[in-house]
C-alpha atoms as a PDB file:
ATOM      1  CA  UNK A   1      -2.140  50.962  -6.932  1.00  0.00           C
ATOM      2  CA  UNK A   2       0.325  49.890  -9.869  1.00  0.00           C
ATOM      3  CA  UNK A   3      -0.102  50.777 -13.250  1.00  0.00           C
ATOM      4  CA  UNK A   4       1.797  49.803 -16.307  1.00  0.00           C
ATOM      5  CA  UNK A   5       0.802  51.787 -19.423  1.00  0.00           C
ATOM      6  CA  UNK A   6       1.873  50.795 -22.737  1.00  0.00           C
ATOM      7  CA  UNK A   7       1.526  53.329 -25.800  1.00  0.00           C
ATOM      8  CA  UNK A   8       0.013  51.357 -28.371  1.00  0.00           C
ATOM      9  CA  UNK A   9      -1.498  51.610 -32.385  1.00  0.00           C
ATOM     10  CA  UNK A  10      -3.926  49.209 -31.308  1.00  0.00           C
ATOM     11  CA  UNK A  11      -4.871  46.895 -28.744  1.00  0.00           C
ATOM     12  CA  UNK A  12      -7.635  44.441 -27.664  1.00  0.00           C
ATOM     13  CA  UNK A  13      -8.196  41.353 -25.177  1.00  0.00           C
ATOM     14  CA  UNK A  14     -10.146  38.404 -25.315  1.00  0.00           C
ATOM     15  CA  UNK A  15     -11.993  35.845 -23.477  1.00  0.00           C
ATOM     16  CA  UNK A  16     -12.470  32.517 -24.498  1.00  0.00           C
ATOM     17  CA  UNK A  17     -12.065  33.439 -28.052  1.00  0.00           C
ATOM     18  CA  UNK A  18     -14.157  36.481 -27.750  1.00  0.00           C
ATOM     19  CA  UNK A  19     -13.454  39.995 -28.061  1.00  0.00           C
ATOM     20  CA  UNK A  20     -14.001  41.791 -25.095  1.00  0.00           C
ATOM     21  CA  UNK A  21     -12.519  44.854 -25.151  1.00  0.00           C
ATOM     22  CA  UNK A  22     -10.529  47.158 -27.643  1.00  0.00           C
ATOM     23  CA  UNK A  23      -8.771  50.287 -28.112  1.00  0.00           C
ATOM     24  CA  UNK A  24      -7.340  51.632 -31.403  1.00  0.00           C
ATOM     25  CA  UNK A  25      -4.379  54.287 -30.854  1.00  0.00           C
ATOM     26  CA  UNK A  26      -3.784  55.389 -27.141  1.00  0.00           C
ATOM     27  CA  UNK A  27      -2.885  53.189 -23.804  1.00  0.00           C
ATOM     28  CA  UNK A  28      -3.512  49.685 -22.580  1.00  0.00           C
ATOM     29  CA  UNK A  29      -3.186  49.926 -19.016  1.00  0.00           C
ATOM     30  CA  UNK A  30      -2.951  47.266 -16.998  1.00  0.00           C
ATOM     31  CA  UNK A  31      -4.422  47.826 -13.130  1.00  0.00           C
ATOM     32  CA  UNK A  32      -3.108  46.006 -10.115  1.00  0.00           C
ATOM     33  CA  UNK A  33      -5.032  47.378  -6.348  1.00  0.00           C
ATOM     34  CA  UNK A  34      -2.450  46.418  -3.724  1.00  0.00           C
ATOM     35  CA  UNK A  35      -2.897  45.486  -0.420  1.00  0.00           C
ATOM     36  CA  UNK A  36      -3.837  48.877   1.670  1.00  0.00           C
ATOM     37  CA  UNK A  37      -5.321  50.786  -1.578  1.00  0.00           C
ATOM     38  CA  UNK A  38      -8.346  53.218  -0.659  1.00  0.00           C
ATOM     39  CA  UNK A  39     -10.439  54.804  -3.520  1.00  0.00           C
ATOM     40  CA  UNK A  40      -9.029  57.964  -2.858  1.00  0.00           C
ATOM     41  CA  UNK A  41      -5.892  57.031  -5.022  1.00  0.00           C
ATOM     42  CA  UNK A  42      -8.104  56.259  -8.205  1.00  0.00           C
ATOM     43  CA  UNK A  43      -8.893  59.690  -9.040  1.00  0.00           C
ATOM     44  CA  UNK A  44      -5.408  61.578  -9.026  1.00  0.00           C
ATOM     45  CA  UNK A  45      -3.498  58.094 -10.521  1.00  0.00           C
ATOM     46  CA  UNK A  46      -6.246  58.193 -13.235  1.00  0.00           C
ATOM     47  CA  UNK A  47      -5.680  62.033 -13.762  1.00  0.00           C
ATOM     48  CA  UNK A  48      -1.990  61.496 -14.134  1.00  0.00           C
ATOM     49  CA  UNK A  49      -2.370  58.881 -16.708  1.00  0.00           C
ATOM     50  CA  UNK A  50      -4.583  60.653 -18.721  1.00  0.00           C
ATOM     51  CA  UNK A  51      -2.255  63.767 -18.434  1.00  0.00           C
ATOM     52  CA  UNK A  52       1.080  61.785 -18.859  1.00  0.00           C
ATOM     53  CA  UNK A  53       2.853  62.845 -22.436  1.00  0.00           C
ATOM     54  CA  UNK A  54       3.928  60.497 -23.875  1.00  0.00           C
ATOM     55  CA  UNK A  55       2.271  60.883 -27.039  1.00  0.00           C
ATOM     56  CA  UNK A  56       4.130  63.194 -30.209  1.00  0.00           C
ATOM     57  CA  UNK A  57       3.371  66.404 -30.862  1.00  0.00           C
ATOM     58  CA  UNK A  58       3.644  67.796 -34.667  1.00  0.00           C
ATOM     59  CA  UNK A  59       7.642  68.295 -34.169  1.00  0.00           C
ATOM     60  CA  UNK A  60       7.869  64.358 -32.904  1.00  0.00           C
ATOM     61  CA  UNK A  61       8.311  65.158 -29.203  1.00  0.00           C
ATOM     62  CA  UNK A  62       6.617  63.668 -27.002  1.00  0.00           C
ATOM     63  CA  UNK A  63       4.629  66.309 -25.761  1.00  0.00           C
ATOM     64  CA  UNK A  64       0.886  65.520 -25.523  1.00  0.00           C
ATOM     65  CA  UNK A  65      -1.078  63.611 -23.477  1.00  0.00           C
ATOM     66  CA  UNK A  66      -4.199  61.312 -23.599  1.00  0.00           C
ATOM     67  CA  UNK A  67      -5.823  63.699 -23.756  1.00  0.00           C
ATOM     68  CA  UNK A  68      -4.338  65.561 -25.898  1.00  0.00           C
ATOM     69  CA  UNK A  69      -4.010  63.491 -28.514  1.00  0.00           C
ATOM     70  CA  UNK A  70      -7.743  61.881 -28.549  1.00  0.00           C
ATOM     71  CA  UNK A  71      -7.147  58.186 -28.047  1.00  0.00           C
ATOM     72  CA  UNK A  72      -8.463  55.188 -26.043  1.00  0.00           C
ATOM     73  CA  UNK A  73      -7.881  53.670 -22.880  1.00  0.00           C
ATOM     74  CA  UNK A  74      -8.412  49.509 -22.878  1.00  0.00           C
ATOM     75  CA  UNK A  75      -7.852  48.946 -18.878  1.00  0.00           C
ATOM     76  CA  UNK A  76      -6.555  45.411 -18.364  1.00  0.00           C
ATOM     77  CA  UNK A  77      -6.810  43.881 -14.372  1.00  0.00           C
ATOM     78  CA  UNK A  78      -3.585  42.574 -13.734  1.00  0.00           C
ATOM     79  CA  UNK A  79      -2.595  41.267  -9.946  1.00  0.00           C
ATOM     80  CA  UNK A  80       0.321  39.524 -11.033  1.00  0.00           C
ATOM     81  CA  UNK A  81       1.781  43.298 -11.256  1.00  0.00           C
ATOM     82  CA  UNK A  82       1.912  42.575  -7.293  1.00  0.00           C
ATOM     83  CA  UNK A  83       4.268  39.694  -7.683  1.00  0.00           C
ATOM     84  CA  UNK A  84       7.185  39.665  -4.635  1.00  0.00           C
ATOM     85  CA  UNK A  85       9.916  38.040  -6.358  1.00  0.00           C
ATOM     86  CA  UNK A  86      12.478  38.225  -3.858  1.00  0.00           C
ATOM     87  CA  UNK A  87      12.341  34.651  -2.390  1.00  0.00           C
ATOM     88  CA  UNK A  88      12.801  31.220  -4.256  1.00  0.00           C
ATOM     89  CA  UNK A  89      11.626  31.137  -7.935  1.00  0.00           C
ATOM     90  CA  UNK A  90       7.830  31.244  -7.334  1.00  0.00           C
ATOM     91  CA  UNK A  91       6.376  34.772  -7.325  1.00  0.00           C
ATOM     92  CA  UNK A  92       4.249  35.715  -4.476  1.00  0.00           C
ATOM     93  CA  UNK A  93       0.894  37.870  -4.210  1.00  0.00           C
ATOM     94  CA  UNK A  94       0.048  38.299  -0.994  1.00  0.00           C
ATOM     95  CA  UNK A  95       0.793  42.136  -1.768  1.00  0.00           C
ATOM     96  CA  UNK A  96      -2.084  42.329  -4.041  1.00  0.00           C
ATOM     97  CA  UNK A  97      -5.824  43.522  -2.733  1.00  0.00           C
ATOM     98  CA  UNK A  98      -8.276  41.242  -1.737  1.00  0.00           C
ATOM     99  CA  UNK A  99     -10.245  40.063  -4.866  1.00  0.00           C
ATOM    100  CA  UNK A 100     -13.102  42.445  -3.686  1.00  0.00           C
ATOM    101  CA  UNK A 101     -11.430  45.093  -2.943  1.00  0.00           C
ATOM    102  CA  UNK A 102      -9.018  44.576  -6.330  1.00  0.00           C
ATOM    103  CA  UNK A 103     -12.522  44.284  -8.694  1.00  0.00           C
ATOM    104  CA  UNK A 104     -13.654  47.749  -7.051  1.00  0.00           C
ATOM    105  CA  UNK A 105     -10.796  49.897  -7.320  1.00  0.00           C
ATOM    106  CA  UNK A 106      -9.952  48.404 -11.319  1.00  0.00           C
ATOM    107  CA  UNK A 107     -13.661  49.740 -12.135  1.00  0.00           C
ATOM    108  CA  UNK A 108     -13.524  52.501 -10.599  1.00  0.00           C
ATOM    109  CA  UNK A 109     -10.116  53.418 -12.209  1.00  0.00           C
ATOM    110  CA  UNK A 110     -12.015  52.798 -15.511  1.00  0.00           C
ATOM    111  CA  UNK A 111     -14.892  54.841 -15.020  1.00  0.00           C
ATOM    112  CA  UNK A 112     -12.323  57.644 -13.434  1.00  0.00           C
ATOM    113  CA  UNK A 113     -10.537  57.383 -16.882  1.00  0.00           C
ATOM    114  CA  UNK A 114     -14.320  57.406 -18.220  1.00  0.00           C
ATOM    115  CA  UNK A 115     -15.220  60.458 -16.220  1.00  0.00           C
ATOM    116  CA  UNK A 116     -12.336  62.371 -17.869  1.00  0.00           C
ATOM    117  CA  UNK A 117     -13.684  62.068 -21.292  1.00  0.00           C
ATOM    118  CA  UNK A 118     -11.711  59.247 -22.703  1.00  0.00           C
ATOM    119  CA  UNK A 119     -13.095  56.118 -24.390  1.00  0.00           C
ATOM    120  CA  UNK A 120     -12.405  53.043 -22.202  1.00  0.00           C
ATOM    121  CA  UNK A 121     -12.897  49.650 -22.517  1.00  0.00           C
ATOM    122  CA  UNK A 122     -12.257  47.112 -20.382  1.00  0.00           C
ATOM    123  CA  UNK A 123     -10.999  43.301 -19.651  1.00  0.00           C
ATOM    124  CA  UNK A 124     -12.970  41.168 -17.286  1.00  0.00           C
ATOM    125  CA  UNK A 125     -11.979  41.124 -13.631  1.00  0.00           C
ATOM    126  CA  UNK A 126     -10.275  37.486 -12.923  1.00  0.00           C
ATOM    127  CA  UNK A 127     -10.913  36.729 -16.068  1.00  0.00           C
ATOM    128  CA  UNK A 128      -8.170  34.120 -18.191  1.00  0.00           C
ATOM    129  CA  UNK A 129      -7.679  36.671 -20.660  1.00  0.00           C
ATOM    130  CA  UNK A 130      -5.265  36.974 -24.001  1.00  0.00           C
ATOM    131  CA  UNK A 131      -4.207  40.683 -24.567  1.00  0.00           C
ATOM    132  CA  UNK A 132      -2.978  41.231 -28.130  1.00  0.00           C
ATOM    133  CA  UNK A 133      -1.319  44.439 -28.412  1.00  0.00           C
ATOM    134  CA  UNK A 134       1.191  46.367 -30.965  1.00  0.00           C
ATOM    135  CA  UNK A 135       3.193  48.531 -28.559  1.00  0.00           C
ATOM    136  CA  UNK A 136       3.775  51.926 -30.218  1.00  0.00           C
ATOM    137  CA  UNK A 137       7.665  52.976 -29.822  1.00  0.00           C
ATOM    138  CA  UNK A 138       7.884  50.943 -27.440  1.00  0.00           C
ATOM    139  CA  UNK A 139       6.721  53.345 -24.868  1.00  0.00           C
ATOM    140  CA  UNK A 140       6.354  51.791 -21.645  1.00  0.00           C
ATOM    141  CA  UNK A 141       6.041  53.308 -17.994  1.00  0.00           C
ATOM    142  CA  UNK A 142       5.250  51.912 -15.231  1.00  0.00           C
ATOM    143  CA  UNK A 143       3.720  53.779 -12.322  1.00  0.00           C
ATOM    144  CA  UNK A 144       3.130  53.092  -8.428  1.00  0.00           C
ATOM    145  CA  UNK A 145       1.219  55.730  -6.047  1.00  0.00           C
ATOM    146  CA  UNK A 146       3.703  54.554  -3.185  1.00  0.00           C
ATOM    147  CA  UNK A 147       6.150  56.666  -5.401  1.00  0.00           C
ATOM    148  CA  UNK A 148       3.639  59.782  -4.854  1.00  0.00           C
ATOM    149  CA  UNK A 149       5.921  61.255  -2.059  1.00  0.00           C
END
């Protein structure tokens, strides 16, 4: 799976006009379940975004977590995050899951987030969505569990 998790002040996404979805201070994370994913990768990538600190501490380090520090989670589906750019000028996807198999593992990161104690909203799967965001830092980090080794 491929996350990329932007710190934010605030964040929300919308469908069609309407708001779906919102998260005052804390993460939008965007979710893309690639080709080969199993659900036994939701649990520990959700634990390590939760416990990722990236958030200041009192002294303006960035020492606390999610967690930590009390905010939201608005958890964005994303495939395009699967894009293969390496030939011609039009991105590929064929790394991304199957659109069943995608849907399953994005909820199921969300309600792994959920499980943890941490407010999450959520986009639509497949949805055409507009994500406004205010990107706090920026802080941006991208993670991949191929790069668990």
């Amino acid at each position: 799976m491929r996350v990329l998790i932007q710190r934010v002040a605030e964040a929300r996404v919308e469908i069609a006009g309407a708001l779906r979805g919102r998260t005052g201070p804390g993460l939008l994370i965007l979710v893309c379940a690639m080709e080969g994913d199993t659900p036994e990768l939701v649990a520990p990538l959700a634990g390590k975004v939760a416990k990722l600190r990236i958030f200041a501490d009192e002294a303006g380090k960035m020492n606390r977590s999610l967690l930590d520090s009390g905010g939201g989670a608005l958890v964005v589906s994303q495939f395009t995050l699967a894009a293969d750019t390496r030939r011609g000028n039009r991105p590929g996807f064929s790394r991304a899951a199957a659109p069943e198999t995608g849907r399953a593992l994005y909820e199921l990161f969300a309600r792994a987030l959920a499980d943890l104690g941490i407010a999450v909203e959520t986009g639509e799967f497949g949805a055409d969505m507009q994500v406004h965001l205010v990107n706090d830092g920026p802080v941006t980090i991208w993670m991949d569990t191929d790069d668990r080794g």
